[in-house]
PDB file of N, CA and C in Angstrom:
ATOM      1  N   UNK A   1     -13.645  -0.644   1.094  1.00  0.00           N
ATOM      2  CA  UNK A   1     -13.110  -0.686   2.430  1.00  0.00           C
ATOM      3  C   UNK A   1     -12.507  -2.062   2.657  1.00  0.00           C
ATOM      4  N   UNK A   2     -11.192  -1.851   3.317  1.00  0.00           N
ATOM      5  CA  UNK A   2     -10.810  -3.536   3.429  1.00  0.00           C
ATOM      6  C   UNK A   2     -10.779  -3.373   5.185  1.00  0.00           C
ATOM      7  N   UNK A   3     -10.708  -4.496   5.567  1.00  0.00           N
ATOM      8  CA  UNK A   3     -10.693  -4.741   7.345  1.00  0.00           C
ATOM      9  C   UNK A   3      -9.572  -6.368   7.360  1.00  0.00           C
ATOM     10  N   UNK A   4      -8.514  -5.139   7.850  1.00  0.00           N
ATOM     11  CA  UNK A   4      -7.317  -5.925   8.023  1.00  0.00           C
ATOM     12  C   UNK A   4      -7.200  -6.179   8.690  1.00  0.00           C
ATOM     13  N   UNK A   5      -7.539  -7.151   9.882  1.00  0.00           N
ATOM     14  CA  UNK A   5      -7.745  -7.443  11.692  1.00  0.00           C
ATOM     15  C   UNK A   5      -6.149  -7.749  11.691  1.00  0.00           C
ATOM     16  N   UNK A   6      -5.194  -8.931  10.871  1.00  0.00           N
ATOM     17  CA  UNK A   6      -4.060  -9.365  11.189  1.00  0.00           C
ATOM     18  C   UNK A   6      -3.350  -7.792  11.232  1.00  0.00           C
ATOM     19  N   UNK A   7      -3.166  -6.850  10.479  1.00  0.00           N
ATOM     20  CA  UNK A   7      -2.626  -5.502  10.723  1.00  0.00           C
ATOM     21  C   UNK A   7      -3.296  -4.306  11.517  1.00  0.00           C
ATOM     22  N   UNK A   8      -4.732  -4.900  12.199  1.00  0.00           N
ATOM     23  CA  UNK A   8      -4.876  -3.603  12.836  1.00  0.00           C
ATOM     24  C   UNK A   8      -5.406  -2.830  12.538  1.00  0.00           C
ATOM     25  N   UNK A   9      -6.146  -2.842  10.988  1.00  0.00           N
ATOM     26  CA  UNK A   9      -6.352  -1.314  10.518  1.00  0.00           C
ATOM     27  C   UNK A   9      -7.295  -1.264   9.642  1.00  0.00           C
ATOM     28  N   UNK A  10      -7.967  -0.365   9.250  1.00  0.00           N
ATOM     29  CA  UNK A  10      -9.083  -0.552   8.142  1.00  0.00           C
ATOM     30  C   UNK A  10      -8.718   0.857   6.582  1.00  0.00           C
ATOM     31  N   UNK A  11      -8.709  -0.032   6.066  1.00  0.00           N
ATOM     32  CA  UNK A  11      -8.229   1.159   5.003  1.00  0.00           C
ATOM     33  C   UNK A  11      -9.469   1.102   4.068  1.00  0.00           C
ATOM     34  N   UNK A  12      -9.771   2.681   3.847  1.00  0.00           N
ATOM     35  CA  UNK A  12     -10.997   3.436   2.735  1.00  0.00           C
ATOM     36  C   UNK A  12     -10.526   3.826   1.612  1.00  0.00           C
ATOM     37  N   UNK A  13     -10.697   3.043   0.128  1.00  0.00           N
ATOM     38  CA  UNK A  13     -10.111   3.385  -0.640  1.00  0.00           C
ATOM     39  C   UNK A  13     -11.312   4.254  -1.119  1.00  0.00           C
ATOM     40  N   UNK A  14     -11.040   5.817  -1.714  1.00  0.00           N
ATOM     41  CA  UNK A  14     -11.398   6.506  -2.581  1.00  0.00           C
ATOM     42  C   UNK A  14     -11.034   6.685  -3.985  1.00  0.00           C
ATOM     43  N   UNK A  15     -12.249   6.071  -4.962  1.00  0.00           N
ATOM     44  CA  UNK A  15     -11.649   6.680  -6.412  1.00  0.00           C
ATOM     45  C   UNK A  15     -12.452   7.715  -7.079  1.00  0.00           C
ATOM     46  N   UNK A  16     -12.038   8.131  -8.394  1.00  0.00           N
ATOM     47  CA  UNK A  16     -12.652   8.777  -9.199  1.00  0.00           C
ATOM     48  C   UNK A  16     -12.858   8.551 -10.445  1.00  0.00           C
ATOM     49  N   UNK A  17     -14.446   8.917 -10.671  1.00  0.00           N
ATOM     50  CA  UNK A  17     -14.744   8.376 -11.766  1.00  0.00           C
ATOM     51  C   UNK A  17     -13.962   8.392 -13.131  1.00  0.00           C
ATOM     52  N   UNK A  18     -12.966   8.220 -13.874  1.00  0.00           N
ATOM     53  CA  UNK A  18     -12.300   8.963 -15.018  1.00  0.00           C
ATOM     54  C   UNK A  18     -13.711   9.440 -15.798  1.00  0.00           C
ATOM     55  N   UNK A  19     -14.741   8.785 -15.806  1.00  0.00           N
ATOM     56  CA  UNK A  19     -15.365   9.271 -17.499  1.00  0.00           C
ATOM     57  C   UNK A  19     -16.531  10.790 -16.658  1.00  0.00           C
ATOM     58  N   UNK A  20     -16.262  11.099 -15.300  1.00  0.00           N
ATOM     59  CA  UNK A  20     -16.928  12.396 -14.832  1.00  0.00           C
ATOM     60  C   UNK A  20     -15.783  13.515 -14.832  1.00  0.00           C
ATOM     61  N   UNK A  21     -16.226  14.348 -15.689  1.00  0.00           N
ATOM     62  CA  UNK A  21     -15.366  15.389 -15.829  1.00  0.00           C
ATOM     63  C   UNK A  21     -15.342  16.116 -14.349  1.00  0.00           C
ATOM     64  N   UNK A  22     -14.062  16.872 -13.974  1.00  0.00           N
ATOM     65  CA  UNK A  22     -13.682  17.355 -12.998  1.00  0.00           C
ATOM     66  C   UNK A  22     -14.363  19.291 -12.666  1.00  0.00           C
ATOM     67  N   UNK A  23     -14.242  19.461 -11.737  1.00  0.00           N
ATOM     68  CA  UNK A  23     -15.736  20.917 -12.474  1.00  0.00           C
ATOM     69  C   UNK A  23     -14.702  21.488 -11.071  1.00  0.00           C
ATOM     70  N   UNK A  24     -14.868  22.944 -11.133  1.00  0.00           N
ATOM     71  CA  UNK A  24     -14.165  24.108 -10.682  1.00  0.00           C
ATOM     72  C   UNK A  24     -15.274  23.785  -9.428  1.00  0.00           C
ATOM     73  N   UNK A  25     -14.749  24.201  -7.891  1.00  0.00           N
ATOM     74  CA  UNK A  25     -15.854  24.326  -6.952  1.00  0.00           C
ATOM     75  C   UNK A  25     -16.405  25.979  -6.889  1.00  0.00           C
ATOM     76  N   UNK A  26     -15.781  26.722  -7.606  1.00  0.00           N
ATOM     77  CA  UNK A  26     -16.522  27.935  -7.878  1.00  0.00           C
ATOM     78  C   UNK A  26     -17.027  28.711  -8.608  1.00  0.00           C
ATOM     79  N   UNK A  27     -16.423  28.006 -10.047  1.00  0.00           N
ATOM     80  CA  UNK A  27     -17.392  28.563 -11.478  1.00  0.00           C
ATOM     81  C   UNK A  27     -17.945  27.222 -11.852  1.00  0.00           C
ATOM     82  N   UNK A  28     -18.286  26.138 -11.256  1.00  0.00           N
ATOM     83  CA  UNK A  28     -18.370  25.137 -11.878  1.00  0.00           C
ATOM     84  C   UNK A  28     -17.985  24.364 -13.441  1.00  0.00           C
ATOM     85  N   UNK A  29     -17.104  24.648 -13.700  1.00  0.00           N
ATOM     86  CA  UNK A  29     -16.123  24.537 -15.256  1.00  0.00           C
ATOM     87  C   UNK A  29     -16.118  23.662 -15.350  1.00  0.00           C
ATOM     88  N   UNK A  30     -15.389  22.649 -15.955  1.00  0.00           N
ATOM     89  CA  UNK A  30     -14.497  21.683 -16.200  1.00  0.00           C
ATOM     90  C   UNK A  30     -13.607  22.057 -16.250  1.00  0.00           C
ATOM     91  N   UNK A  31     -12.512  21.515 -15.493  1.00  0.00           N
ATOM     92  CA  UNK A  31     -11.019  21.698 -15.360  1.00  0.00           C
ATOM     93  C   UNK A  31     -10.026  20.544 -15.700  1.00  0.00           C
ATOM     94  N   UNK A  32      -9.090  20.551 -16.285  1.00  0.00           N
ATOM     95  CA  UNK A  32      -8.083  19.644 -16.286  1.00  0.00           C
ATOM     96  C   UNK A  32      -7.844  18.977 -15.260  1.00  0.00           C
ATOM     97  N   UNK A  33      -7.713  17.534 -14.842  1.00  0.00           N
ATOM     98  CA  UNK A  33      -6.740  16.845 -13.691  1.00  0.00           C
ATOM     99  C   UNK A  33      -5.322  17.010 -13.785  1.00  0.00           C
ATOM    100  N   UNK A  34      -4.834  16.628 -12.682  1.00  0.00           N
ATOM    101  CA  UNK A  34      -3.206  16.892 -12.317  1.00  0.00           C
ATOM    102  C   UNK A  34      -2.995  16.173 -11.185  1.00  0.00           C
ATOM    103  N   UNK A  35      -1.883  15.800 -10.984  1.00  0.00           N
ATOM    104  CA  UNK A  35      -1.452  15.674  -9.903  1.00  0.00           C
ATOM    105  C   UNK A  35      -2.368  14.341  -9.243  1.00  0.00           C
ATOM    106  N   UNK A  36      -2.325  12.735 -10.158  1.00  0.00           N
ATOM    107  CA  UNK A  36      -3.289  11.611 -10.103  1.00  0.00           C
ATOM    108  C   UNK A  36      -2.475  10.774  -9.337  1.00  0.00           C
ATOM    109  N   UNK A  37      -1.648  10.847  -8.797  1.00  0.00           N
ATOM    110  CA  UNK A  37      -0.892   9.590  -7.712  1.00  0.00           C
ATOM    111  C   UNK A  37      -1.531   9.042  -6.615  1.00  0.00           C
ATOM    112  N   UNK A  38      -1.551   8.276  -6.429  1.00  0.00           N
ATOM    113  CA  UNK A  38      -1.834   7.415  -5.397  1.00  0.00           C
ATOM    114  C   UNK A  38      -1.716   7.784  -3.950  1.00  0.00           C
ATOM    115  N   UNK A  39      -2.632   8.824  -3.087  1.00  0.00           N
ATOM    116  CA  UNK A  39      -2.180   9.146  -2.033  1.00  0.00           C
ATOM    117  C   UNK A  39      -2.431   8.232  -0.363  1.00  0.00           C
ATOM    118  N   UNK A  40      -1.564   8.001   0.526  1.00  0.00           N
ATOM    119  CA  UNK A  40      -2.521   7.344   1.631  1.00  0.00           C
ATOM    120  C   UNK A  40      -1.922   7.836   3.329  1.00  0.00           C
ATOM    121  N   UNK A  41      -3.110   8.327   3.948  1.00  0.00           N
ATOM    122  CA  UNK A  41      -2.858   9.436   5.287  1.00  0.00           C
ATOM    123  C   UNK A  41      -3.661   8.817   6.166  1.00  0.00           C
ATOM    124  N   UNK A  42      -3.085   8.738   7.363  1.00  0.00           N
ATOM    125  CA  UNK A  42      -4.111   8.180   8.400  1.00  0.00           C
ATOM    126  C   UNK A  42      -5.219   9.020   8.837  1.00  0.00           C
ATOM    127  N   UNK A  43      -6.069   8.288   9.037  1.00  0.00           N
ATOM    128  CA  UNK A  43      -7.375   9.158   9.496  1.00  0.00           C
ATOM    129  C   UNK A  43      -7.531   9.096  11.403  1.00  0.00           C
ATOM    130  N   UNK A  44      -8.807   9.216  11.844  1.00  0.00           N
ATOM    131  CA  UNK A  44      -8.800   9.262  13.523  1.00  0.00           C
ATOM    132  C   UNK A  44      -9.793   7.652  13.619  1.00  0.00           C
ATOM    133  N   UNK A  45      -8.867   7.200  14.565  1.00  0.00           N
ATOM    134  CA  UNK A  45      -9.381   5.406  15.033  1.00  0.00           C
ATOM    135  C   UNK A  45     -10.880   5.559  14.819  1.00  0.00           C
ATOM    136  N   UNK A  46     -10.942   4.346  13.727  1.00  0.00           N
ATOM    137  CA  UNK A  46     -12.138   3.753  14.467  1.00  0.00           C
ATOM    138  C   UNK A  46     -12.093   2.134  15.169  1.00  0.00           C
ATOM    139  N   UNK A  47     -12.530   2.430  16.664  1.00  0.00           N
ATOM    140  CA  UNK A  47     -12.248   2.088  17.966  1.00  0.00           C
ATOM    141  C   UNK A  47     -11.210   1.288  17.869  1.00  0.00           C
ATOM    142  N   UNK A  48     -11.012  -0.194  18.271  1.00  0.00           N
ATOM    143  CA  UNK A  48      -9.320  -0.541  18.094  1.00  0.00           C
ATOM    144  C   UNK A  48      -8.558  -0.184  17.084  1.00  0.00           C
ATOM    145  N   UNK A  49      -9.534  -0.635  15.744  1.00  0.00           N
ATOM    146  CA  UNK A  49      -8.861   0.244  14.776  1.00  0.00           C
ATOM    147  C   UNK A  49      -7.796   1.423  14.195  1.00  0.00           C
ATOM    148  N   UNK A  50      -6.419   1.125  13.205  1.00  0.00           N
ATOM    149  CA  UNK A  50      -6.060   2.325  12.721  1.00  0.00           C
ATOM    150  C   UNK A  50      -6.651   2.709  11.518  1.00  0.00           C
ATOM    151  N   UNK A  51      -7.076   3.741  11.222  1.00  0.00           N
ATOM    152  CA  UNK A  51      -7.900   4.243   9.849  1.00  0.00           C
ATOM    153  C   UNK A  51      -6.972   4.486   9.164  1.00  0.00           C
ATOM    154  N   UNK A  52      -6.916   4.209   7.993  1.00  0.00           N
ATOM    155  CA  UNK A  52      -6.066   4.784   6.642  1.00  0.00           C
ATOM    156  C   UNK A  52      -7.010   4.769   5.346  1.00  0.00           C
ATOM    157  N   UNK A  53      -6.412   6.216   5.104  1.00  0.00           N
ATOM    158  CA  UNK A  53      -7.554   6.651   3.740  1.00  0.00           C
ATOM    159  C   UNK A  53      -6.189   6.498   2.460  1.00  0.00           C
ATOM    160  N   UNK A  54      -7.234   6.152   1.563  1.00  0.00           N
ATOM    161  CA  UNK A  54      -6.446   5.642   0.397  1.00  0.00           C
ATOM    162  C   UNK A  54      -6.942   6.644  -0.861  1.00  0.00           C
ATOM    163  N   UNK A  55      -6.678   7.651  -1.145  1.00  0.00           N
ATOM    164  CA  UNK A  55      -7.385   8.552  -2.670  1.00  0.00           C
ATOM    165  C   UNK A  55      -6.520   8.813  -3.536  1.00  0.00           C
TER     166      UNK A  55
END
């Protein structure tokens, strides 16, 4: 988590483990990854705060 007071905003970075394999949420498998870019969406204030999630 960083807390950027000069911008206002607090950004949550989410990662993933590379060496935990990725598992189906309904056969529990292992599945291939895809689609690994860098995504970032605002979330809902926390209080003055703008939230931005980072995954």
């Amino acid at each position: 988590m960083k807390l950027q007071l000069g911008q206002g905003q607090i950004v949550i970075e989410v990662e993933h483990d590379p060496d935990v394999p990725t598992t189906c949420p309904e056969c529990g498998q292992a599945v291939p990854r895809h689609d690994t870019r860098t995504r970032r969406w605002r979330h809902l204030d926390t209080c003055q705060y703008r939230t931005i999630i980072e995954a």
